[in-house]
C-alpha atoms as a PDB file:
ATOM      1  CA  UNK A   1      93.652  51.667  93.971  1.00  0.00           C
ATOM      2  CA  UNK A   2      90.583  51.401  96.096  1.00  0.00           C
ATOM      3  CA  UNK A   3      88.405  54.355  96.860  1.00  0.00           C
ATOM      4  CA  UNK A   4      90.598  56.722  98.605  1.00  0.00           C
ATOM      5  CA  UNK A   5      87.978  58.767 100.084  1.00  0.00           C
ATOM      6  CA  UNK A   6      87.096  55.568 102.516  1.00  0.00           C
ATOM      7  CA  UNK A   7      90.976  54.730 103.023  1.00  0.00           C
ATOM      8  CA  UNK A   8      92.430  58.408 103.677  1.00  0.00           C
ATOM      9  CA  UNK A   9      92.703  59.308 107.916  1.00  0.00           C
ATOM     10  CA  UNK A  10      93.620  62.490 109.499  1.00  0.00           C
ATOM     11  CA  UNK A  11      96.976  60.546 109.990  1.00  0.00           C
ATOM     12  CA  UNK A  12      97.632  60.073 106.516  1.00  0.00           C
ATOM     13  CA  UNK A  13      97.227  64.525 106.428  1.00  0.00           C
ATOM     14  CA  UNK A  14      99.422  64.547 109.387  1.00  0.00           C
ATOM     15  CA  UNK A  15     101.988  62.170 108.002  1.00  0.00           C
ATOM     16  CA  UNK A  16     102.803  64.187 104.772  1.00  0.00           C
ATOM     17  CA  UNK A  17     102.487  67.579 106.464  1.00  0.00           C
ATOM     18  CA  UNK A  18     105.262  66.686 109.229  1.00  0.00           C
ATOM     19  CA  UNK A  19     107.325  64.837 106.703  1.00  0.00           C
ATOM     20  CA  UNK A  20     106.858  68.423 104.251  1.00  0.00           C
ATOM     21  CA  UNK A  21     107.671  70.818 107.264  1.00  0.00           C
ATOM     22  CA  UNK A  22     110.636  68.329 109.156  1.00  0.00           C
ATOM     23  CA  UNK A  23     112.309  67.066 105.621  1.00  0.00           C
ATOM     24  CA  UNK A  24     113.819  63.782 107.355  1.00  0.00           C
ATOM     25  CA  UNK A  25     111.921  60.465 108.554  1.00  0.00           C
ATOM     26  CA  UNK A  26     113.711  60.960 111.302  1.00  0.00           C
ATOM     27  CA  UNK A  27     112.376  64.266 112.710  1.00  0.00           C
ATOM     28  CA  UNK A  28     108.856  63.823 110.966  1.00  0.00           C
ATOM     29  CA  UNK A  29     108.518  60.574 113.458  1.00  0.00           C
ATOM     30  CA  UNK A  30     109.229  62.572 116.295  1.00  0.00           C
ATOM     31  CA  UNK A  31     107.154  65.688 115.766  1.00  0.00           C
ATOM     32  CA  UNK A  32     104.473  63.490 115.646  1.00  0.00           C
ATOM     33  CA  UNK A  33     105.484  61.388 118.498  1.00  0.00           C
ATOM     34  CA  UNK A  34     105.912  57.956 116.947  1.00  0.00           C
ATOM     35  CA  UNK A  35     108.660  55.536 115.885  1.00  0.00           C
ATOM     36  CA  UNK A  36     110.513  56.106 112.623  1.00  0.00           C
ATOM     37  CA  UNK A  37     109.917  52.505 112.063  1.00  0.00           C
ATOM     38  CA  UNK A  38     105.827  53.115 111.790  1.00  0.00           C
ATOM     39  CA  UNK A  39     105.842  56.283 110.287  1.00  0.00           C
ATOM     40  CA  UNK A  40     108.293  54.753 107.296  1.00  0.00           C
ATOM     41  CA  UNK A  41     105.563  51.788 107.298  1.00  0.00           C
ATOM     42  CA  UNK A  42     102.743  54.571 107.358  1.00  0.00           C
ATOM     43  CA  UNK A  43     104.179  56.458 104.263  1.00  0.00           C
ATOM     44  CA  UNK A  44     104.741  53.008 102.156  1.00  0.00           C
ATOM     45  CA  UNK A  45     101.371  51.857 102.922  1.00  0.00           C
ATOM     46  CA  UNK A  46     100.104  55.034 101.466  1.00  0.00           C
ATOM     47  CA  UNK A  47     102.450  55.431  98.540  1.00  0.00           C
ATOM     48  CA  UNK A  48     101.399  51.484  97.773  1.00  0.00           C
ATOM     49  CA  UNK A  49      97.330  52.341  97.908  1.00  0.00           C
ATOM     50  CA  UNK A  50      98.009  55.605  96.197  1.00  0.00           C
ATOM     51  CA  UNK A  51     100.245  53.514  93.507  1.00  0.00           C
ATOM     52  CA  UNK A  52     102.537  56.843  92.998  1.00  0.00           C
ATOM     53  CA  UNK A  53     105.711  57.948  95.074  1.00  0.00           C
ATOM     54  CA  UNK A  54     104.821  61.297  97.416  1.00  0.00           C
ATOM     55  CA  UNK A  55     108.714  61.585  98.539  1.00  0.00           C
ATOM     56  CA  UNK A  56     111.634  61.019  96.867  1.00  0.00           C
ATOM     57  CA  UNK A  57     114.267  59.421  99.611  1.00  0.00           C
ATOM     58  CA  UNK A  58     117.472  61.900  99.562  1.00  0.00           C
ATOM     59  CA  UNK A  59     120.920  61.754 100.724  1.00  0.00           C
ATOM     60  CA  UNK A  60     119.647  64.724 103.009  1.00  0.00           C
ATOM     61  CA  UNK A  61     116.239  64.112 103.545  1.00  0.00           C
ATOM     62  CA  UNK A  62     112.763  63.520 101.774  1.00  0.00           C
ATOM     63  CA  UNK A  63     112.368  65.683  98.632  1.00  0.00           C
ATOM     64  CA  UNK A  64     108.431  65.579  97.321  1.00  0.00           C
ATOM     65  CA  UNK A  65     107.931  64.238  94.116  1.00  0.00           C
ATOM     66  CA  UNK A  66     105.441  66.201  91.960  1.00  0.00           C
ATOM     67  CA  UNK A  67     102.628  64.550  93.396  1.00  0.00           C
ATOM     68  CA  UNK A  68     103.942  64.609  96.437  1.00  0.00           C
ATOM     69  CA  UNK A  69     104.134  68.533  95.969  1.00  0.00           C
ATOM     70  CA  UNK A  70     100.433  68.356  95.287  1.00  0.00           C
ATOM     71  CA  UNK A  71      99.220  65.824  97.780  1.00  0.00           C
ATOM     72  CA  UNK A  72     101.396  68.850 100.022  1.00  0.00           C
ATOM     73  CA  UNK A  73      99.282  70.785  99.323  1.00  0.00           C
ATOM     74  CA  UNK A  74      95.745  68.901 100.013  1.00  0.00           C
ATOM     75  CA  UNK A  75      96.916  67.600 103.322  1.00  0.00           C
ATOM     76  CA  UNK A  76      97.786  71.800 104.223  1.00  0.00           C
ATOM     77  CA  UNK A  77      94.353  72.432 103.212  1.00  0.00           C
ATOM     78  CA  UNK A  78      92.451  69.206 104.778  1.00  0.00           C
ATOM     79  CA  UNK A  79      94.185  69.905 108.208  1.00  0.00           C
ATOM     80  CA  UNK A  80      93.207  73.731 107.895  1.00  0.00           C
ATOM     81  CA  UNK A  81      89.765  73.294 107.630  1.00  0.00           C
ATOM     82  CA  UNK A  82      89.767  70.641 110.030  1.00  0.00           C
ATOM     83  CA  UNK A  83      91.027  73.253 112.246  1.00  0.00           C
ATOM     84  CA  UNK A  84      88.821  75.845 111.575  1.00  0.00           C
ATOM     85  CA  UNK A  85      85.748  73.401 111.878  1.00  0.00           C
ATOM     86  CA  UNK A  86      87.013  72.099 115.159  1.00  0.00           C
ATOM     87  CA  UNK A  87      87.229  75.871 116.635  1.00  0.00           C
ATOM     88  CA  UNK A  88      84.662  76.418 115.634  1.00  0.00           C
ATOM     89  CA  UNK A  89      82.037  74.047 116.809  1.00  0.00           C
ATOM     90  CA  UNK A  90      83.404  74.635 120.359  1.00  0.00           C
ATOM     91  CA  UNK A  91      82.691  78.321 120.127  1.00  0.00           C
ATOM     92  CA  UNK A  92      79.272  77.190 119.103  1.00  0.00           C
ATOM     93  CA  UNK A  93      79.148  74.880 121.749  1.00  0.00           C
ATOM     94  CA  UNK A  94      79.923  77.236 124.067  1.00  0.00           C
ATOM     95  CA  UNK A  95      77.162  79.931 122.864  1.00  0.00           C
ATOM     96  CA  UNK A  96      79.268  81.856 120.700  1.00  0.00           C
ATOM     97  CA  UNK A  97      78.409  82.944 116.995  1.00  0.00           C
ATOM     98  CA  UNK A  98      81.149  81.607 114.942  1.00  0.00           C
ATOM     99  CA  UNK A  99      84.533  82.921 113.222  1.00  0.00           C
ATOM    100  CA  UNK A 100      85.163  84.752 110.372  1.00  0.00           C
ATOM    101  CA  UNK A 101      88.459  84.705 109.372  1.00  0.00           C
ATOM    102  CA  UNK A 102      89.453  87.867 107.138  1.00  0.00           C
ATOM    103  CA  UNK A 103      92.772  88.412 105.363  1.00  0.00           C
ATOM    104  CA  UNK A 104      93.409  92.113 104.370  1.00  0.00           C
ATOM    105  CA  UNK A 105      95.972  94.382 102.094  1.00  0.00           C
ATOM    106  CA  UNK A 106      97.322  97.049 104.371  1.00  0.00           C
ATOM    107  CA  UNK A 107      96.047  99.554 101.749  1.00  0.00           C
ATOM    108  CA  UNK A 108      92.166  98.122 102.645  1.00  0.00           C
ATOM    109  CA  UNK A 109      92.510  97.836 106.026  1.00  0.00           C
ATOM    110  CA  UNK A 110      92.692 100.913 107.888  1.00  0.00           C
ATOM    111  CA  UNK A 111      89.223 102.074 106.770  1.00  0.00           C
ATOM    112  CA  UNK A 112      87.337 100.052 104.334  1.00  0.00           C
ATOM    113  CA  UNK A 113      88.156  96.656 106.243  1.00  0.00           C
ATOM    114  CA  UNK A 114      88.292  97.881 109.779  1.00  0.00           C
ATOM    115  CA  UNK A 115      84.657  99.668 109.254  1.00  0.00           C
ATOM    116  CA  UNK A 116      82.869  96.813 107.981  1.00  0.00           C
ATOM    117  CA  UNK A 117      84.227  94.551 110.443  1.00  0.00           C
ATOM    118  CA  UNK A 118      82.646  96.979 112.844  1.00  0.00           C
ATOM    119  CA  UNK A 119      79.360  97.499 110.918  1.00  0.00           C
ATOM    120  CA  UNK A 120      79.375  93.402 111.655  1.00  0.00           C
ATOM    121  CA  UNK A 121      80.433  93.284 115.292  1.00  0.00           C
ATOM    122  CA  UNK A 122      77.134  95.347 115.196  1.00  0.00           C
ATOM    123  CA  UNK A 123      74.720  92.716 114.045  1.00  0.00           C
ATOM    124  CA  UNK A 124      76.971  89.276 115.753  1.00  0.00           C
ATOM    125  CA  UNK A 125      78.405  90.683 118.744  1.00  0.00           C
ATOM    126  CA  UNK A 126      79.446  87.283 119.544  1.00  0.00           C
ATOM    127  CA  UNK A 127      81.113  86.562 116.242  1.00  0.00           C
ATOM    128  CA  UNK A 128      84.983  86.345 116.753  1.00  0.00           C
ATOM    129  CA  UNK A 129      86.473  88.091 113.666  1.00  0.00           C
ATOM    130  CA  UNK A 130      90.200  87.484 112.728  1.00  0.00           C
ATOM    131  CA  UNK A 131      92.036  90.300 110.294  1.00  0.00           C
ATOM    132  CA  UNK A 132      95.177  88.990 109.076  1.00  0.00           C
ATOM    133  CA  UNK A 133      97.724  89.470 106.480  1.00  0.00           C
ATOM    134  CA  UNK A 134      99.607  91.981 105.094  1.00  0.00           C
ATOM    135  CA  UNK A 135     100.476  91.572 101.366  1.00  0.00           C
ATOM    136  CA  UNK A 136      98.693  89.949  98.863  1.00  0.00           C
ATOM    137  CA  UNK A 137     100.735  87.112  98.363  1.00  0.00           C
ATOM    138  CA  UNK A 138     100.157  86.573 101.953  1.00  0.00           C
ATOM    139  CA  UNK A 139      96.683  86.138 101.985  1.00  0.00           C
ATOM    140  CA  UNK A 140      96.470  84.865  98.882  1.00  0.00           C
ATOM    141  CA  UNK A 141      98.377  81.760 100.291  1.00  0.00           C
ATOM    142  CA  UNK A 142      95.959  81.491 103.394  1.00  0.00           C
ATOM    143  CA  UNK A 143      92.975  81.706 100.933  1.00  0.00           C
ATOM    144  CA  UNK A 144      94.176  78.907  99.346  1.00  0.00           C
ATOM    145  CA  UNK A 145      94.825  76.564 102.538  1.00  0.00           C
ATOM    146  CA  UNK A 146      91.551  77.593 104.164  1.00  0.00           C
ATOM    147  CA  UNK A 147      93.337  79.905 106.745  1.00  0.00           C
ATOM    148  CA  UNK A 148      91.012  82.689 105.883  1.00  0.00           C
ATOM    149  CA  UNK A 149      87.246  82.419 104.870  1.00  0.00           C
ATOM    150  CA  UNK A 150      87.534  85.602 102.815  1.00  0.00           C
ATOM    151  CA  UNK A 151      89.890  88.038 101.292  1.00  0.00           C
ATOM    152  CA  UNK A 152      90.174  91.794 100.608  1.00  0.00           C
ATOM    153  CA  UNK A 153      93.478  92.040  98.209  1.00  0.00           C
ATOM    154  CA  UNK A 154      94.566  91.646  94.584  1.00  0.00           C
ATOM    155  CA  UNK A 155      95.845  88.805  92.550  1.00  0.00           C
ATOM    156  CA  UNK A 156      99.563  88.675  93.215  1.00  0.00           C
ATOM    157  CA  UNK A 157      99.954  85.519  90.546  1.00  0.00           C
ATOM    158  CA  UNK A 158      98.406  84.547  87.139  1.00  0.00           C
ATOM    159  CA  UNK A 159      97.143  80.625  88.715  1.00  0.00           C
ATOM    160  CA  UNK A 160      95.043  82.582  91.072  1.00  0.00           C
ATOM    161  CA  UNK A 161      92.761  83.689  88.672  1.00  0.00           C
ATOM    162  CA  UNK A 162      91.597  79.815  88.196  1.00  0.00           C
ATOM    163  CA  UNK A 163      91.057  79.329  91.861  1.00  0.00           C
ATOM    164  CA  UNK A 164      89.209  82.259  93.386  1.00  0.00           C
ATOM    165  CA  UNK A 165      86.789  84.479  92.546  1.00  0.00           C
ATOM    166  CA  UNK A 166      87.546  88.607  92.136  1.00  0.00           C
ATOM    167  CA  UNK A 167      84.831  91.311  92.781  1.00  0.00           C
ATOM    168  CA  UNK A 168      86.601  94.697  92.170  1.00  0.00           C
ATOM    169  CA  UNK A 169      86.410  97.309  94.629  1.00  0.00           C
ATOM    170  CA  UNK A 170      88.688 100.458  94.626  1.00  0.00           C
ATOM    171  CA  UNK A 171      91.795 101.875  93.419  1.00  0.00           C
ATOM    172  CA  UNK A 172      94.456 101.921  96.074  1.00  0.00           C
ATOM    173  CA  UNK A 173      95.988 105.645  95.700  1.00  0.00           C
ATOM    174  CA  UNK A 174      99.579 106.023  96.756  1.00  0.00           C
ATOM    175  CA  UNK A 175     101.779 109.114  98.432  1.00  0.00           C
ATOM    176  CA  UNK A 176     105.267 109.949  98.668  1.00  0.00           C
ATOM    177  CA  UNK A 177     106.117 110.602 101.969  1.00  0.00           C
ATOM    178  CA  UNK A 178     108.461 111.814 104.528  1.00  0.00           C
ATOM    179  CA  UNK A 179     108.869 113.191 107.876  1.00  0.00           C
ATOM    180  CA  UNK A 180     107.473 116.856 108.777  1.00  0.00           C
ATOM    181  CA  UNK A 181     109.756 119.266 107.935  1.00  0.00           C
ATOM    182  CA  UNK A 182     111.584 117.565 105.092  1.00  0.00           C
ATOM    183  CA  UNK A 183     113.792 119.657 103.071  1.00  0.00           C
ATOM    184  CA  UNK A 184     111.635 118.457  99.928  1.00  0.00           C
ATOM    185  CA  UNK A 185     108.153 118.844 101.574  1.00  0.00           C
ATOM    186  CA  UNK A 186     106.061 121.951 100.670  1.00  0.00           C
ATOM    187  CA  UNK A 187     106.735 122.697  96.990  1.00  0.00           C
ATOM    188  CA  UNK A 188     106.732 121.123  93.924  1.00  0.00           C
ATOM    189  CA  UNK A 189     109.860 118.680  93.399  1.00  0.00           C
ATOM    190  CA  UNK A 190     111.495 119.232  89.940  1.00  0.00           C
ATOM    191  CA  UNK A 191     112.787 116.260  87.928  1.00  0.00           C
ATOM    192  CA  UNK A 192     110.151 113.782  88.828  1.00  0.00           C
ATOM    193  CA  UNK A 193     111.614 110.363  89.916  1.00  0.00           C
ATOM    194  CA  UNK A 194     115.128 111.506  88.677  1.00  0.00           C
ATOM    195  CA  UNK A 195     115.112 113.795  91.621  1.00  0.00           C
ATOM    196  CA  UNK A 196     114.100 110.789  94.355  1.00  0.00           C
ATOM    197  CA  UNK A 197     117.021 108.403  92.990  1.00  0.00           C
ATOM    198  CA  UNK A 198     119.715 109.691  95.076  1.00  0.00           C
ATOM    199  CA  UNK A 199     117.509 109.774  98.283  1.00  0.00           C
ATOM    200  CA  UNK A 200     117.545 107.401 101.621  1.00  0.00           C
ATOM    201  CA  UNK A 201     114.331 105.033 100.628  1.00  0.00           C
ATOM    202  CA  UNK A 202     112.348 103.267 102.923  1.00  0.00           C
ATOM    203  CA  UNK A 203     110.960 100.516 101.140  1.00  0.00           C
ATOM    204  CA  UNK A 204     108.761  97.055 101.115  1.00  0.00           C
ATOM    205  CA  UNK A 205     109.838  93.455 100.319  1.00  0.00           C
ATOM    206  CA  UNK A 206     110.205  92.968  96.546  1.00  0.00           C
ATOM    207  CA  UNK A 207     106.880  90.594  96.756  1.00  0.00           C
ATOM    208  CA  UNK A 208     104.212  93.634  97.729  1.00  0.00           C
ATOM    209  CA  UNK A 209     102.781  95.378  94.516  1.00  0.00           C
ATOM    210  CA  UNK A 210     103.713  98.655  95.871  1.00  0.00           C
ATOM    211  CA  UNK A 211     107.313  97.998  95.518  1.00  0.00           C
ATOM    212  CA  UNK A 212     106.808  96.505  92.264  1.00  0.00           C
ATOM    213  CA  UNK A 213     105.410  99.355  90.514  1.00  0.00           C
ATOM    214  CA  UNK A 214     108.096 101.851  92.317  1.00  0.00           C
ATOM    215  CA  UNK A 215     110.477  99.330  90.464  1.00  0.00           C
ATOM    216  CA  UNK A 216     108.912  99.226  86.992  1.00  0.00           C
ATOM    217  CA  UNK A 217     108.798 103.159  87.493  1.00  0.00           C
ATOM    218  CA  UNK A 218     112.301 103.812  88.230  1.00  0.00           C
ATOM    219  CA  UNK A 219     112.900 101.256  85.509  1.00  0.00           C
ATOM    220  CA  UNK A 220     110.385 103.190  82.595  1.00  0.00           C
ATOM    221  CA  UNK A 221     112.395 106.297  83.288  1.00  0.00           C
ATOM    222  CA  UNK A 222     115.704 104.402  82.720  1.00  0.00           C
ATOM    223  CA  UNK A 223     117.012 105.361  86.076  1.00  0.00           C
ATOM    224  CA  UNK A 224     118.626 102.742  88.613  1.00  0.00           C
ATOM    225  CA  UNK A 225     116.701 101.801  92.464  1.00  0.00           C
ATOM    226  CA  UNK A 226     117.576 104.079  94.779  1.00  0.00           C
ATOM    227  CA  UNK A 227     120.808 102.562  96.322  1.00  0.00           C
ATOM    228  CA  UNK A 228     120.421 103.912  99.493  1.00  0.00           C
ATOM    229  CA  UNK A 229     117.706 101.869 101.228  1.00  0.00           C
ATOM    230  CA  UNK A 230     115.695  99.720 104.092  1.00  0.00           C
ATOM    231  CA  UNK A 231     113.393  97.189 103.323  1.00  0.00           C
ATOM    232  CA  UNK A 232     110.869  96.004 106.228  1.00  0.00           C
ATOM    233  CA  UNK A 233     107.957  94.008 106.286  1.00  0.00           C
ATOM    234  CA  UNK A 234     106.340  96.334 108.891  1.00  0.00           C
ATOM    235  CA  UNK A 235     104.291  99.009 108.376  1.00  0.00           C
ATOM    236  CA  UNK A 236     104.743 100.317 111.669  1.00  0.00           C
ATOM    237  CA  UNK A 237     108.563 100.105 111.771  1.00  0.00           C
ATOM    238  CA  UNK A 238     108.619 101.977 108.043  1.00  0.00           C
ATOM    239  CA  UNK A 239     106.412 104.966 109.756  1.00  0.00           C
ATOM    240  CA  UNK A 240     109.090 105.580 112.411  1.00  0.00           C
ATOM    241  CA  UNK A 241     111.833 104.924 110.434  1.00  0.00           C
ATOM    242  CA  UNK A 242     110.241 107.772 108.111  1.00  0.00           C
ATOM    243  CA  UNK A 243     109.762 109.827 111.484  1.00  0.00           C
ATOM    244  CA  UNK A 244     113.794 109.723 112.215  1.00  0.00           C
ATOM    245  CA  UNK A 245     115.434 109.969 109.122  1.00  0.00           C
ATOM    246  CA  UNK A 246     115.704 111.831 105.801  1.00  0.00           C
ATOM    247  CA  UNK A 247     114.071 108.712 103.962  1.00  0.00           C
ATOM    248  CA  UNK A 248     111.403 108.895 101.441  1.00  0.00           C
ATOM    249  CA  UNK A 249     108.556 105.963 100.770  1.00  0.00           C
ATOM    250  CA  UNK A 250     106.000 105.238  98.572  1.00  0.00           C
ATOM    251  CA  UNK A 251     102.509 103.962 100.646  1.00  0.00           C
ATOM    252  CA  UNK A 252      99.114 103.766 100.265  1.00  0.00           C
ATOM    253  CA  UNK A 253      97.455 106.802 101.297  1.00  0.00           C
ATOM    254  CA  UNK A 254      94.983 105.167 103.305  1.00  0.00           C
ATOM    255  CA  UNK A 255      98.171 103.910 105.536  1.00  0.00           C
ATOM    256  CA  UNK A 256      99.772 107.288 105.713  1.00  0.00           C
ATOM    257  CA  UNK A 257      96.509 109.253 105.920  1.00  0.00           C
ATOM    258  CA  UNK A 258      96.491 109.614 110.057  1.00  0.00           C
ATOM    259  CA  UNK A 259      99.870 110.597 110.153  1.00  0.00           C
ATOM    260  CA  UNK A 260      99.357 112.945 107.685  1.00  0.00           C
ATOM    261  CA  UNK A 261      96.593 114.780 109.460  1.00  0.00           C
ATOM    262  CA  UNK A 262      98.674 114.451 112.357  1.00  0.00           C
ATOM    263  CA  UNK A 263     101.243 116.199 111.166  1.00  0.00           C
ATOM    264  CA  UNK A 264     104.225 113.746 111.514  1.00  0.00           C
ATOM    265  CA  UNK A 265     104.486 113.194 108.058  1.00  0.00           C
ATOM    266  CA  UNK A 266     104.057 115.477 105.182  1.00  0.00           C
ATOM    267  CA  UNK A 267     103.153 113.930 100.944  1.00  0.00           C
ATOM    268  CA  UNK A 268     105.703 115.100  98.712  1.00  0.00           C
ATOM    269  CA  UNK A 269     104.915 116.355  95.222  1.00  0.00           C
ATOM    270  CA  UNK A 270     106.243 114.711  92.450  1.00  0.00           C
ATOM    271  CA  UNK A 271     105.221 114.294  89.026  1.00  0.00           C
ATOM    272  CA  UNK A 272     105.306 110.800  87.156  1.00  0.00           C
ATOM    273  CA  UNK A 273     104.561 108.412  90.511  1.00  0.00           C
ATOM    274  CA  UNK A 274     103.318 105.338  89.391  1.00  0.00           C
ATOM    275  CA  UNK A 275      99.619 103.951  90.223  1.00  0.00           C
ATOM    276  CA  UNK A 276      98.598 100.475  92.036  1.00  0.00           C
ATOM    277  CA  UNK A 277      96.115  98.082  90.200  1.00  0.00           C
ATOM    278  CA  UNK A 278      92.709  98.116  92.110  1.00  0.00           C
ATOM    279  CA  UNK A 279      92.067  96.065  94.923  1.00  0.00           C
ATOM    280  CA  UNK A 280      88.630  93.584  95.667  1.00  0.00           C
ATOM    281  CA  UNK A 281      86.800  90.966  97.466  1.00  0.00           C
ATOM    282  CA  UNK A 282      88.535  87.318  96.978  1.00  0.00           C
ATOM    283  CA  UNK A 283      86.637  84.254  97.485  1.00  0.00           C
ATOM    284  CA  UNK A 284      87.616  80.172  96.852  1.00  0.00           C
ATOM    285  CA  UNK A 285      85.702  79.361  93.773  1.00  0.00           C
ATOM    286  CA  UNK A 286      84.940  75.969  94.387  1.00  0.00           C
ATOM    287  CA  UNK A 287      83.546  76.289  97.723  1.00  0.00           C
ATOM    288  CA  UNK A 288      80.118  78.394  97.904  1.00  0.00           C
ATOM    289  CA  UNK A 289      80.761  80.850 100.752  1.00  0.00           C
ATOM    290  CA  UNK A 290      78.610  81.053 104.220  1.00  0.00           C
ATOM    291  CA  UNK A 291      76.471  83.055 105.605  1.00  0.00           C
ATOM    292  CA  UNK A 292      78.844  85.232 107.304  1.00  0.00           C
ATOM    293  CA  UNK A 293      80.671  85.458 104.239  1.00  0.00           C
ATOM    294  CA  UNK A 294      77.652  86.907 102.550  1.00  0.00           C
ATOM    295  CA  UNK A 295      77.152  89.182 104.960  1.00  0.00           C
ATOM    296  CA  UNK A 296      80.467  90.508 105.304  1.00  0.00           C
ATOM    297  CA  UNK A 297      80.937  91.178 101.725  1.00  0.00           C
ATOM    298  CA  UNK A 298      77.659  92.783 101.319  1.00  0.00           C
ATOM    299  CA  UNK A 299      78.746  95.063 104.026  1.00  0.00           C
ATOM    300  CA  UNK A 300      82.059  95.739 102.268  1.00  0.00           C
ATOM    301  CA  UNK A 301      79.964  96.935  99.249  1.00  0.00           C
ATOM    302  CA  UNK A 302      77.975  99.059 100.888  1.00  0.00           C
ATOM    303  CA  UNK A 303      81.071 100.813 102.670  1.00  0.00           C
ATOM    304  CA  UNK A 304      82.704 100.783  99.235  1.00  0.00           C
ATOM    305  CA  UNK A 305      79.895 102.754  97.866  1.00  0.00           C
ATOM    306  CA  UNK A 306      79.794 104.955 100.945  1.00  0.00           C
ATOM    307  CA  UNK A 307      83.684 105.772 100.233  1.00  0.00           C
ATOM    308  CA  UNK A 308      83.059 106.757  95.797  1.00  0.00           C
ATOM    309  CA  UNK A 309      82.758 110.687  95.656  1.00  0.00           C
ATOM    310  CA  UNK A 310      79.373 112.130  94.552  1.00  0.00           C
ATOM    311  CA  UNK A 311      79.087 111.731  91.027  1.00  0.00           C
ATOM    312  CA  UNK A 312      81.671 108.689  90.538  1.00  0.00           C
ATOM    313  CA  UNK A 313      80.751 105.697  88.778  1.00  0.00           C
END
């Protein structure tokens, strides 16, 4: 095997990322707009030079082989950074400043997040600034590819731990909440989680911590899930669905915070809820961050601090 670093094209990234995303030669060869004929030649060529089998020809398709499931993986984060570098340098070219690509927990980004961002739009007005992501297995993912150049979140799987680096932040407080008015709202609520088990839940997918703890909870106190439930992704649809309906859920506070000012929702009190790890600033270990990403982080410090009540460690 010669030295692959001389031998490997952007086609060879492009040939295993269609042939990972389309499953067949056959529609592989057209999303990239070539014959089936070349691209099978392409993908033998490769396998030959890289003296190991990336697919594994099915009945139904391509299946990667373990390498294959790795070499995935490099080609997702090759063609991501190629990307980004390619955006890039035309903003530059163009007189911009530059992207920073952030990927946030909901929990962090109403206020911690969103002001920093802002404290930076301050000092690189022409910076374009990207927030994105939801959960932490979200962003986690894009960390990993290169889709985002930093992340605010919390590890969401053990093999993370070996890949990025973790500066702790805050806790994430939670809140029981439903909408104003609620027949449980404005006194203590006797029984603790035994008295929510029997109530219309609104909840998140079974991947965000949040969820995960409410589980493990309900699951501590030997008492089943609440039967009686709607899961959505959406922050925004959970808030309304809150608004209309008799439903309880468990958020972070910094998500329900405006609406409870606002009086449209109202925090229920219940003993025994359960807490959230703390969240922090994720980088990719083995590449030294920019600039930008200096600066950002420094500036999410320094609002951190800003946030710790007198006194606090």
């Amino acid at each position: 095997m010669r030295d692959l670093a001389g031998y490997l094209k952007f086609r060879h990234f492009l040939l295993i990322q269609a042939l990972a995303e389309q499953g067949t030669m056959h529609a592989a060869a057209r999303a990239l707009n070539m014959t089936q004929s070349t691209m099978s030649k392409m993908l033998a060529d490769l396998e030959a030079e890289l003296d190991a089998p990336l697919f594994r020809r099915e009945p139904r398709g391509m299946a990667p082989t373990e390498l294959g499931e790795f070499a995935i993986e490099f080609a997702a984060s090759m063609l991501a950074h190629l990307g980004r570098f390619s955006e890039e340098f035309r903003d530059r070219r163009l007189g911009g400043a530059g992207t920073l690509v952030i990927g946030a927990i909901m929990g962090a980004a109403p206020d911690l997040v969103a002001r920093a961002v802002a404290d930076l739009k301050q000092l690189y007005p022409l910076l374009t600034v990207r927030m994105m992501g939801e959960t932490s297995d979200h962003i986690l993912e894009m960390l990993e590819r290169g889709d985002v150049d930093i992340a605010v979140g919390r590890f969401s799987e053990t093999r993370y731990r070996s890949i990025f680096d973790f500066e702790p932040l805050a806790l994430e407080p939670l809140a029981l909440v439903a909408r104003r008015g609620h027949w449980l709202a404005g006194r203590p609520v006797a029984g603790g989680l035994g008295a929510l088990a029997g109530l219309p839940w609104v909840l998140q997918p079974a991947t965000n911590p949040t969820r995960a703890v409410l589980e493990a909870a309900f699951h501590e106190a030997g008492l089943p899930m609440p039967r009686n439930q709607v899961e959505s992704v959406s922050i925004f649809a959970i808030l309304h669905l809150l608004q209309s309906s008799e439903a309880v859920a468990l958020l972070s506070q910094s998500v329900v915070d405006d609406h409870l000012k606002g009086g449209l929702l109202e925090r229920l009190d219940v003993e025994g809820l359960p807490a959230i790890p703390g969240f922090g600033i994720l980088t990719r270990r083995a590449e030294p961050p920019g600039p930008r990403v200096d600066h950002f982080r420094a500036l999410l410090r320094r609002r951190n601090e800003e946030r710790r009540p007198p006194g606090s460690a």
